[in-house]
Protein backbone atom coordinates (compact mmCIF):
# COMPACT_ATOMS: atom_id res chain seq x y z
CA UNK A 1 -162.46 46.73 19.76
CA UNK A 2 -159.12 45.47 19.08
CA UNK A 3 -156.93 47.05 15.99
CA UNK A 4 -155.70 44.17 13.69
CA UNK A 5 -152.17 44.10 12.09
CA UNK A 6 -151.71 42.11 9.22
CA UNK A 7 -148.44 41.77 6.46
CA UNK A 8 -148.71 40.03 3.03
CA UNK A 9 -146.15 39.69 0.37
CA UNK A 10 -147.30 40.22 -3.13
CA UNK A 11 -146.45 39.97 -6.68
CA UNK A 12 -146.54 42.08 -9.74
CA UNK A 13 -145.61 41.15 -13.30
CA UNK A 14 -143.63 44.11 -15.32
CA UNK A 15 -144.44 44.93 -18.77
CA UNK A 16 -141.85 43.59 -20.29
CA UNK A 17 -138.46 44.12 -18.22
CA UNK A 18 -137.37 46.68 -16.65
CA UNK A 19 -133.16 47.16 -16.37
CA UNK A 20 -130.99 49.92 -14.83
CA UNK A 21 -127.26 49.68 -14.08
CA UNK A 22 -127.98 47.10 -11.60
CA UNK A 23 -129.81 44.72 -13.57
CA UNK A 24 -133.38 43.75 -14.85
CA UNK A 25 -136.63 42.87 -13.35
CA UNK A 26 -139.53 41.28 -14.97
CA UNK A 27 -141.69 40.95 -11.40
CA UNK A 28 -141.94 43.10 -8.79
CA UNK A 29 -142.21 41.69 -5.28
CA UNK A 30 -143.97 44.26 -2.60
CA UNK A 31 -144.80 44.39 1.37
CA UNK A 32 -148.19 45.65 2.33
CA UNK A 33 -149.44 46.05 5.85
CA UNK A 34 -153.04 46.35 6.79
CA UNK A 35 -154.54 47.94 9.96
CA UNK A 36 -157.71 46.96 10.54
CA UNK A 37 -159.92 49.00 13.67
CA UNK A 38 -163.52 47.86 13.25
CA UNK A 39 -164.95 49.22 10.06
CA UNK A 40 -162.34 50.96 9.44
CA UNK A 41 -158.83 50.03 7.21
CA UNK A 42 -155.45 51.73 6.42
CA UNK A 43 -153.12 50.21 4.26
CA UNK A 44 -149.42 51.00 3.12
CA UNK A 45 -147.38 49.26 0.25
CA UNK A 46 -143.28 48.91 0.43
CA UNK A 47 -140.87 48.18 -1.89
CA UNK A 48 -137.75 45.75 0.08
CA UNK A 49 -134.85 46.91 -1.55
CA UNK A 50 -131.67 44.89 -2.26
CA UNK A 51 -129.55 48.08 -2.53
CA UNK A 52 -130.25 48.73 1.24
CA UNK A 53 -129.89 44.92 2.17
CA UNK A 54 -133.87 44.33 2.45
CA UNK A 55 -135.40 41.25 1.24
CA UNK A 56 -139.58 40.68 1.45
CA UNK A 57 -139.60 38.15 3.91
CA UNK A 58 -137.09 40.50 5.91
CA UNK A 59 -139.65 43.61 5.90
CA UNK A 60 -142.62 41.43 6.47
CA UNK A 61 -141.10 40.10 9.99
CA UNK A 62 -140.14 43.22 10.30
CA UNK A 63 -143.28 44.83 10.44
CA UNK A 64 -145.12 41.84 12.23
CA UNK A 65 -142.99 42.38 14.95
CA UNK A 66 -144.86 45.32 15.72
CA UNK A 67 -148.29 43.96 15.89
CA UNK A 68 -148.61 44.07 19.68
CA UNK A 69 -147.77 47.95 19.59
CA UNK A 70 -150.05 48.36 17.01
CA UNK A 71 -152.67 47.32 19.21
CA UNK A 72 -152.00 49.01 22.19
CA UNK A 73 -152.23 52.25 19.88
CA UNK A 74 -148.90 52.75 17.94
CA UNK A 75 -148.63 55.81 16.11
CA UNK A 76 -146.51 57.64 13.55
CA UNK A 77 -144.48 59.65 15.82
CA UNK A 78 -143.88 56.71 17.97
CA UNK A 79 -143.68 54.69 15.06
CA UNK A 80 -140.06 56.78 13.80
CA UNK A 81 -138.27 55.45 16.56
CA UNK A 82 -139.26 51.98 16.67
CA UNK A 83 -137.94 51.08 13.15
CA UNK A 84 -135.01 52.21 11.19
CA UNK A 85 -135.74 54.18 7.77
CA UNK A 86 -136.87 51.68 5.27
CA UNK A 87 -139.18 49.70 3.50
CA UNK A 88 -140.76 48.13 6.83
CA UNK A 89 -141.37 51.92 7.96
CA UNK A 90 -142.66 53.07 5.17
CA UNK A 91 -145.47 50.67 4.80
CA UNK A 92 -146.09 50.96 8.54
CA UNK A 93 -146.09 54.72 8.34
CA UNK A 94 -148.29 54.94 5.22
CA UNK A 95 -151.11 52.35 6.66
CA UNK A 96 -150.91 54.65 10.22
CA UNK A 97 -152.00 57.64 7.97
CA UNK A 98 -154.83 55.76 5.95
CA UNK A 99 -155.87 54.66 9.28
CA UNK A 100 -156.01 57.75 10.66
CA UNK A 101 -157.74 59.63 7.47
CA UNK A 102 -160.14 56.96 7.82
CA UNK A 103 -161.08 56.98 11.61
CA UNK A 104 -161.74 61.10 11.16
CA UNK A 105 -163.38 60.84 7.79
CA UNK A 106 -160.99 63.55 6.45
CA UNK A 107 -158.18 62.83 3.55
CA UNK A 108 -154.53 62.53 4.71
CA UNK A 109 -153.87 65.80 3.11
CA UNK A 110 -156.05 67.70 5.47
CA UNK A 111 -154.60 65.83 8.60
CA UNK A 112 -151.45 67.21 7.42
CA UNK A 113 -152.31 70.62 7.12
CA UNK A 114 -151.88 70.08 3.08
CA UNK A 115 -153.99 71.81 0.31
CA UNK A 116 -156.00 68.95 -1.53
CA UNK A 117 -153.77 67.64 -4.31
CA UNK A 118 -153.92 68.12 -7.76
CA UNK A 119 -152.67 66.25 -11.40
CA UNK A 120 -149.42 66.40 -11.65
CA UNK A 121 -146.90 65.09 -14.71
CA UNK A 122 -144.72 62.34 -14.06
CA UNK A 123 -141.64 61.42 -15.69
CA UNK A 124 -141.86 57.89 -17.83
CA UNK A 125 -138.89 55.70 -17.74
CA UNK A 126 -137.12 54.68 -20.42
CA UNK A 127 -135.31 51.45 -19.25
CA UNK A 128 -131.18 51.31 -19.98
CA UNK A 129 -130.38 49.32 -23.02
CA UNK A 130 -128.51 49.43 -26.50
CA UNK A 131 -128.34 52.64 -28.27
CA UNK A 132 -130.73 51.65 -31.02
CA UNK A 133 -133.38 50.14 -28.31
CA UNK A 134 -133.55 53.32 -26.46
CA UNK A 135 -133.74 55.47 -29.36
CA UNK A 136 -136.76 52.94 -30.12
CA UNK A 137 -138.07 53.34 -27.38
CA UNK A 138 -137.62 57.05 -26.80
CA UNK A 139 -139.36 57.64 -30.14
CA UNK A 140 -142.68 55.28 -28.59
CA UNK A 141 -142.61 57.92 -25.91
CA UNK A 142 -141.89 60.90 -27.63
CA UNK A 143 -145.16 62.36 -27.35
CA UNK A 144 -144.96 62.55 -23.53
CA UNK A 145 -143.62 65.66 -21.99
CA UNK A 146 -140.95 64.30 -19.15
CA UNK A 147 -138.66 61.52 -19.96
CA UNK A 148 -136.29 59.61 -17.42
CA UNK A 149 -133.56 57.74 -19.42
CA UNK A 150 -131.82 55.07 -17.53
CA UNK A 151 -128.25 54.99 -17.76
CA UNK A 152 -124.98 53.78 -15.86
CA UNK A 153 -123.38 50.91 -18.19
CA UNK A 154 -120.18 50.22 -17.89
CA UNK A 155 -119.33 49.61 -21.55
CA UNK A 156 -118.38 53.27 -21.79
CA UNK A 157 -121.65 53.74 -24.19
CA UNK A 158 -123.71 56.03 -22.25
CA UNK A 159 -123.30 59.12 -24.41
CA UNK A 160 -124.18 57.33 -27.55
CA UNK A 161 -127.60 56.39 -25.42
CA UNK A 162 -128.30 59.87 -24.34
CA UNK A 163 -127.84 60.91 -28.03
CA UNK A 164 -129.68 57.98 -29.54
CA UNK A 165 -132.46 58.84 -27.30
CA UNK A 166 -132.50 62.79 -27.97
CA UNK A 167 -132.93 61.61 -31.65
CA UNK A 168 -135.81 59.56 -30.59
CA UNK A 169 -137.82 62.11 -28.53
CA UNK A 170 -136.39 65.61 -29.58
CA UNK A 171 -139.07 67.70 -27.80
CA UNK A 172 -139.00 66.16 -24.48
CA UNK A 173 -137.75 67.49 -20.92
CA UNK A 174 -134.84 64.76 -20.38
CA UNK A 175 -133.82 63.77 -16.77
CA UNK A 176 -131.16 61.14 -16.46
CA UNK A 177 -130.70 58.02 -13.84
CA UNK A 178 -127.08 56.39 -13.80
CA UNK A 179 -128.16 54.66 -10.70
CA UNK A 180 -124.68 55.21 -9.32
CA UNK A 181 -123.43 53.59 -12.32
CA UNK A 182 -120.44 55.90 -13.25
CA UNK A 183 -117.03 56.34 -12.78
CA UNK A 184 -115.11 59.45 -11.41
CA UNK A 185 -113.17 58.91 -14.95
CA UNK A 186 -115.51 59.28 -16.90
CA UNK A 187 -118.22 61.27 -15.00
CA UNK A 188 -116.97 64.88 -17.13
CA UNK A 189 -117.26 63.07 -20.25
CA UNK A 190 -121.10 61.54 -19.56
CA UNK A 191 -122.25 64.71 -18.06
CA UNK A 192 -120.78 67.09 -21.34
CA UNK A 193 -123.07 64.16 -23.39
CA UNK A 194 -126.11 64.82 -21.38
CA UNK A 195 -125.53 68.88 -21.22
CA UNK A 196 -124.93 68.15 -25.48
CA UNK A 197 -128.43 66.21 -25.55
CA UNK A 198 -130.15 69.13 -23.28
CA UNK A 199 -130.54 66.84 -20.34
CA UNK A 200 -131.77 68.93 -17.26
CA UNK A 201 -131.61 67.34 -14.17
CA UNK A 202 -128.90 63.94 -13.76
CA UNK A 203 -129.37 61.47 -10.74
CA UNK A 204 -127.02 60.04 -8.91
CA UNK A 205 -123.59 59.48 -11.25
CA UNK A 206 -121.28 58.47 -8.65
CA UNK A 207 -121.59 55.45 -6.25
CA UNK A 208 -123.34 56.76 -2.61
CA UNK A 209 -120.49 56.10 -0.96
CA UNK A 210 -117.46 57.88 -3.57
CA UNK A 211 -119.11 61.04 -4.29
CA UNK A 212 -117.31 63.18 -3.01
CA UNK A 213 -115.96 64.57 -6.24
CA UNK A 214 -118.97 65.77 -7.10
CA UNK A 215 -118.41 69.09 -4.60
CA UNK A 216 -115.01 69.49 -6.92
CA UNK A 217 -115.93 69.73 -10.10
CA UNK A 218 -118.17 72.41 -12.19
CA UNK A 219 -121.48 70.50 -12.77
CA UNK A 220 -122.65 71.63 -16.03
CA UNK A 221 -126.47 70.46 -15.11
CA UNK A 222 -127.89 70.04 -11.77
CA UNK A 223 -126.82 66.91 -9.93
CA UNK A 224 -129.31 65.12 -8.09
CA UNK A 225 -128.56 62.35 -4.60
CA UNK A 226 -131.05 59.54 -5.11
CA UNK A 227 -129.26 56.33 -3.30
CA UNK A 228 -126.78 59.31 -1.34
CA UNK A 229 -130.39 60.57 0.08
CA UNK A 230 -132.54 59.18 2.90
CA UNK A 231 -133.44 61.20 5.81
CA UNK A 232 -132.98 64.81 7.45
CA UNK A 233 -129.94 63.35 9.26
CA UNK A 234 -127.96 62.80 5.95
CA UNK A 235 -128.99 66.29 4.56
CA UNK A 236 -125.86 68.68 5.66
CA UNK A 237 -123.34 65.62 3.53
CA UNK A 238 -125.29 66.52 0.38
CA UNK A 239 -124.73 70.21 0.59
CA UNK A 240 -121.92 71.48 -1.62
CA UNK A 241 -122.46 68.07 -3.60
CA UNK A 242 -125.55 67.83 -5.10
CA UNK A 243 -127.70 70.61 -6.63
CA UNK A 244 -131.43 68.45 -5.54
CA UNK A 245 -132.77 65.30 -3.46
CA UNK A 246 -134.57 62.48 -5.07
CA UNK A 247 -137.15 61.73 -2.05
CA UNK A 248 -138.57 58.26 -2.06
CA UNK A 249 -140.93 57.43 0.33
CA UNK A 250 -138.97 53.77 1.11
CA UNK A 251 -136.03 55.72 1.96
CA UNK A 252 -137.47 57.96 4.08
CA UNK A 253 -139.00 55.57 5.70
CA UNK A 254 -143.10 56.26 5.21
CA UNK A 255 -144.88 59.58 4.67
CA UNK A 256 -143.81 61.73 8.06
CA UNK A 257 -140.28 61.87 7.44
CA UNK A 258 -140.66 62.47 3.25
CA UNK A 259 -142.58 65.81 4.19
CA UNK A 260 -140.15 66.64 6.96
CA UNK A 261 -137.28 65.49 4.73
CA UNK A 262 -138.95 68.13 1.87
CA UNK A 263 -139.33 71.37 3.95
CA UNK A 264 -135.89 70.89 5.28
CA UNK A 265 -134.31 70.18 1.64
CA UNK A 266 -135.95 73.50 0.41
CA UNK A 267 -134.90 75.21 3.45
CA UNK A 268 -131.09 74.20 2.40
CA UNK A 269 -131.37 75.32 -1.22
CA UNK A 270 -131.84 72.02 -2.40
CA UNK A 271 -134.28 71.04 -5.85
CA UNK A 272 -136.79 68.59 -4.52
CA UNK A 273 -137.91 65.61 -7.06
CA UNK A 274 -139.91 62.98 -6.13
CA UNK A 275 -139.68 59.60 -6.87
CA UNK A 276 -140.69 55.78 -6.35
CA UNK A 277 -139.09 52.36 -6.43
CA UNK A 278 -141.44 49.77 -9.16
CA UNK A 279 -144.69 49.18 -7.17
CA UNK A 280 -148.43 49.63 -7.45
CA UNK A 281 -150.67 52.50 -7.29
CA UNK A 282 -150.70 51.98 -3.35
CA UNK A 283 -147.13 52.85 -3.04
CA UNK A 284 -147.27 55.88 -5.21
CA UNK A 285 -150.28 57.18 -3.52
CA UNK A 286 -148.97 58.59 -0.32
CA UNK A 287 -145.90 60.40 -2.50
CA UNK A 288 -148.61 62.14 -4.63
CA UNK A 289 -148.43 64.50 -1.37
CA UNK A 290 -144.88 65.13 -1.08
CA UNK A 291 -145.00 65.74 -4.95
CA UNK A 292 -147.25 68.95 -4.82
CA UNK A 293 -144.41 71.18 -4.09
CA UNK A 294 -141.79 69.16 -6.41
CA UNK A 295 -139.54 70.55 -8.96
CA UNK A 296 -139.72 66.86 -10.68
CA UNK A 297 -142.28 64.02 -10.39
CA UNK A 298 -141.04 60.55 -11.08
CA UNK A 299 -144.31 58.52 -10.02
CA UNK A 300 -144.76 56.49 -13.41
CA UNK A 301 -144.10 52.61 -11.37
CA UNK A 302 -147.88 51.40 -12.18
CA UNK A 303 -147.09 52.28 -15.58
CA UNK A 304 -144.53 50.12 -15.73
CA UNK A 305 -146.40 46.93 -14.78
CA UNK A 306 -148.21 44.96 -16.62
CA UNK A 307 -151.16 45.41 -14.38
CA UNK A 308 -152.32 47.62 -11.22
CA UNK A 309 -154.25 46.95 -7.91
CA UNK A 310 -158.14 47.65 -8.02
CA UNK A 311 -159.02 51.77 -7.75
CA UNK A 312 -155.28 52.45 -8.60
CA UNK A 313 -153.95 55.99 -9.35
CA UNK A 314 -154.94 57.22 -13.13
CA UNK A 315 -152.75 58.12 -15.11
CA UNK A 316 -154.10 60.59 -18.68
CA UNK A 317 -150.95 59.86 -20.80
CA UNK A 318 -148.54 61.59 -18.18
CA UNK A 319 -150.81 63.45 -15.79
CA UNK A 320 -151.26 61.50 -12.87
CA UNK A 321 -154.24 62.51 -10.92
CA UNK A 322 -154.80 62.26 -7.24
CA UNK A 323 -155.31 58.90 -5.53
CA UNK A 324 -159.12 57.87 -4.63
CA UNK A 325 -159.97 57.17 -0.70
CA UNK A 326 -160.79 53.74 -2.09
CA UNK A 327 -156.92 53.92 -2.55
CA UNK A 328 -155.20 55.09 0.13
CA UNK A 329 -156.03 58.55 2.30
C-alpha cells in the first residue's frame, strides 16, 4: 500500500491583531503536512517564520521534496538529518509521530516512553501597545493566573507598559517578551521596571546575535533565550547567559529534538518554558508533551485566533487540557 505525502498552506484570521516588537499580524499563514498509509493519517502543522528567513511557499517545497522518502519509509531519526531545524521539520516530524501513534493504536506519549499528559496553565498574551491599551487589556485578563506582556518598543516606553499593566492585573504571575527588542543601554533600566512590577521570568531582551552582555551583568530576574535558542547544538552558548530556554517546537525542528533539547536543558541547569509561534490547535498539540515537565507554559496561539481547526485543544479559561487523537497523537 503506498504512504501518501501531501503539503497545504492555510489561513487563519487573528482576533483582532496581534503586535510584538516586530510588528502586527491580523492572519496567520501555516504549513501542514499529511501522511496518509491506508486507513491510517498523521498530520503536523508549522509555523514559516520570517525571523529565520522562512516563507510558506518556502516550507511547503520544502517538505514536498521529501515525498519520495516518505514513501520508501522515512522516519524521524532519518528525518533529523535530511532537513535543517525549522518549520519544514517540524511539521514533517510531528505528522511522522501521529503516523506512527496511529499505525500502533497507542498515543504519542506512550511511544515516547511519556506518562499520559495532563491540564496544564498556559500563559495568555497580552499584545505590545500604548500604556493605557495594555493596562486595558491587562485588566480584561486579570482574572487569569499567567500573563505574557509583550514588550520591546523602541520609544523608550516599556517601563511605563510593564507598570500600566501591573495596575491592570495586580494578582497575576507576569512573564515578559521583548522579542529581542532592547538595547544594551537601556536593558538595566527595563529589567529594574519589570523586577519593580514583580515580573518573574523576561524573554529574550537583547537581539540573538548581541547578547553577550547578558553573562556580564547581575540579572535581577531570570533571563530567558527564545530567538538565541534552537537545538542541543546551541545549548553550551546560552550557559552563563541566560537563566532558562524558551523551546518551540518550529525551532527545534518537530517533536524529537524539543524532548531531546528539554532533558539536555535541565541537565545544564537551565529553566525550561515552553512555547509556540500563532497557529492552531494542531501546532500546539505535539508541545503539550514537552510542556509536562515545564517551569512555564506559553501554549495560548488558538486563543489568539479568531477561530480553531475542528477537535482543537480546549482550553477552561487558562487550563489547557490534553489534545484528542482526533487531533494529533
Amino acid at each position: 500500500m503506498t504512504v501518501d505525502l501531501s503539503v497545504r498552506i492555510e489561513r487563519w484570521p487573528v482576533a483582532g491583531a496581534f503586535t510584538i516588537a516586530r510588528g502586527s499580524v491580523t492572519e496567520v499563514i501555516t504549513v501542514v503536512a499529511e501522511i496518509v498509509d491506508g486507513p491510517f493519517r498523521g498530520r503536523g502543522e508549522c509555523r514559516p517564520y520570517p525571523r529565520y528567513g522562512e516563507t510558506p511557499e518556502g516550507v511547503k517545497a520544502d517538505i514536498e521534496r521529501l515525498g519520495a522518502a516518505i514513501a520508501d519509509g522515512l522516519d524521524r531519526d532519518a528525518l533529523q538529518a535530511r532537513l535543517p531545524a525549522g518549520a519544514a521539520r517540524n511539521a514533517l516530524d510531528c505528522a511522522l509521530w501521529d503516523l506512527e501513534a496511529k499505525r500502533a493504536g497507542a498515543t504519542a506519549a506512550a511511544l515516547a516512553g511519556l506518562p499520559e499528559p495532563g491540564p496544564l496553565v498556559t500563559a495568555y498574551t497580552l499584545s505590545l501597545g500604548d500604556p493605557d491599551a495594555m493596562f486595558a487589556a491587562a485588566a480584561a485578563a486579570a482574572a487569569r493566573p499567567l500573563l505574557k506582556v509583550k514588550l520591546g518598543a523602541p520609544d523608550g516606553r516599556d517601563p511605563e507598559r510593564i507598570a500600566a499593566v501591573r495596575a491592570g492585573a495586580p494578582d497575576a504571575e507576569l512573564i515578559v517578551d521583548a522579542n529581542e527588542g532592547w538595547t544594551g543601554a537601556a536593558l538595566a533600566r527595563n529589567l529594574a521596571a519589570c523586577a519593580e512590577a514583580r515580573v518573574t521570568l523576561v524573554e529574550q531582551p537583547l537581539p540573538a546575535g548581541d547578547d553577550a552582555l547578558l553573562a556580564e551583568i547581575a540579572r535581577p530576574i531570570p533571563v530567558c533565550a527564545d530567538e538565541s535558542a534552537h537545538g542541543r547544538a546551541g545549548l553550551p552558548k546560552l550557559v552563563g547567559r541566560y537563566d532558562a530556554i524558551n523551546i518551540k517546537l518550529d525551532k527545534t525542528g518537530g517533536l524529537t529534538e524539543a524532548l531531546a533539547l528539554a532533558e539536555d536543558a535541565r541537565d545544564a541547569g537551565l529553566t525550561v518554558m515552553v512555547g509556540c509561534m500563532l497557529a492552531s490547535s494542531l501546532a500546539m498539540a505535539p508541545a503539550v508533551l514537552v510542556a509536562q515537565r515545564a517551569a512555564v507554559v506559553d501554549l495560548d496561539g488558538p486563543l489568539l485566533l479568531a477561530r480553531d481547526r475542528e477537535h482543537g485543544l480546549v482550553f477552561d479559561g487558562s487550563t489547557l487540557h490534553p489534545p484528542s487523537p482526533l487531533l494529533w497523537g
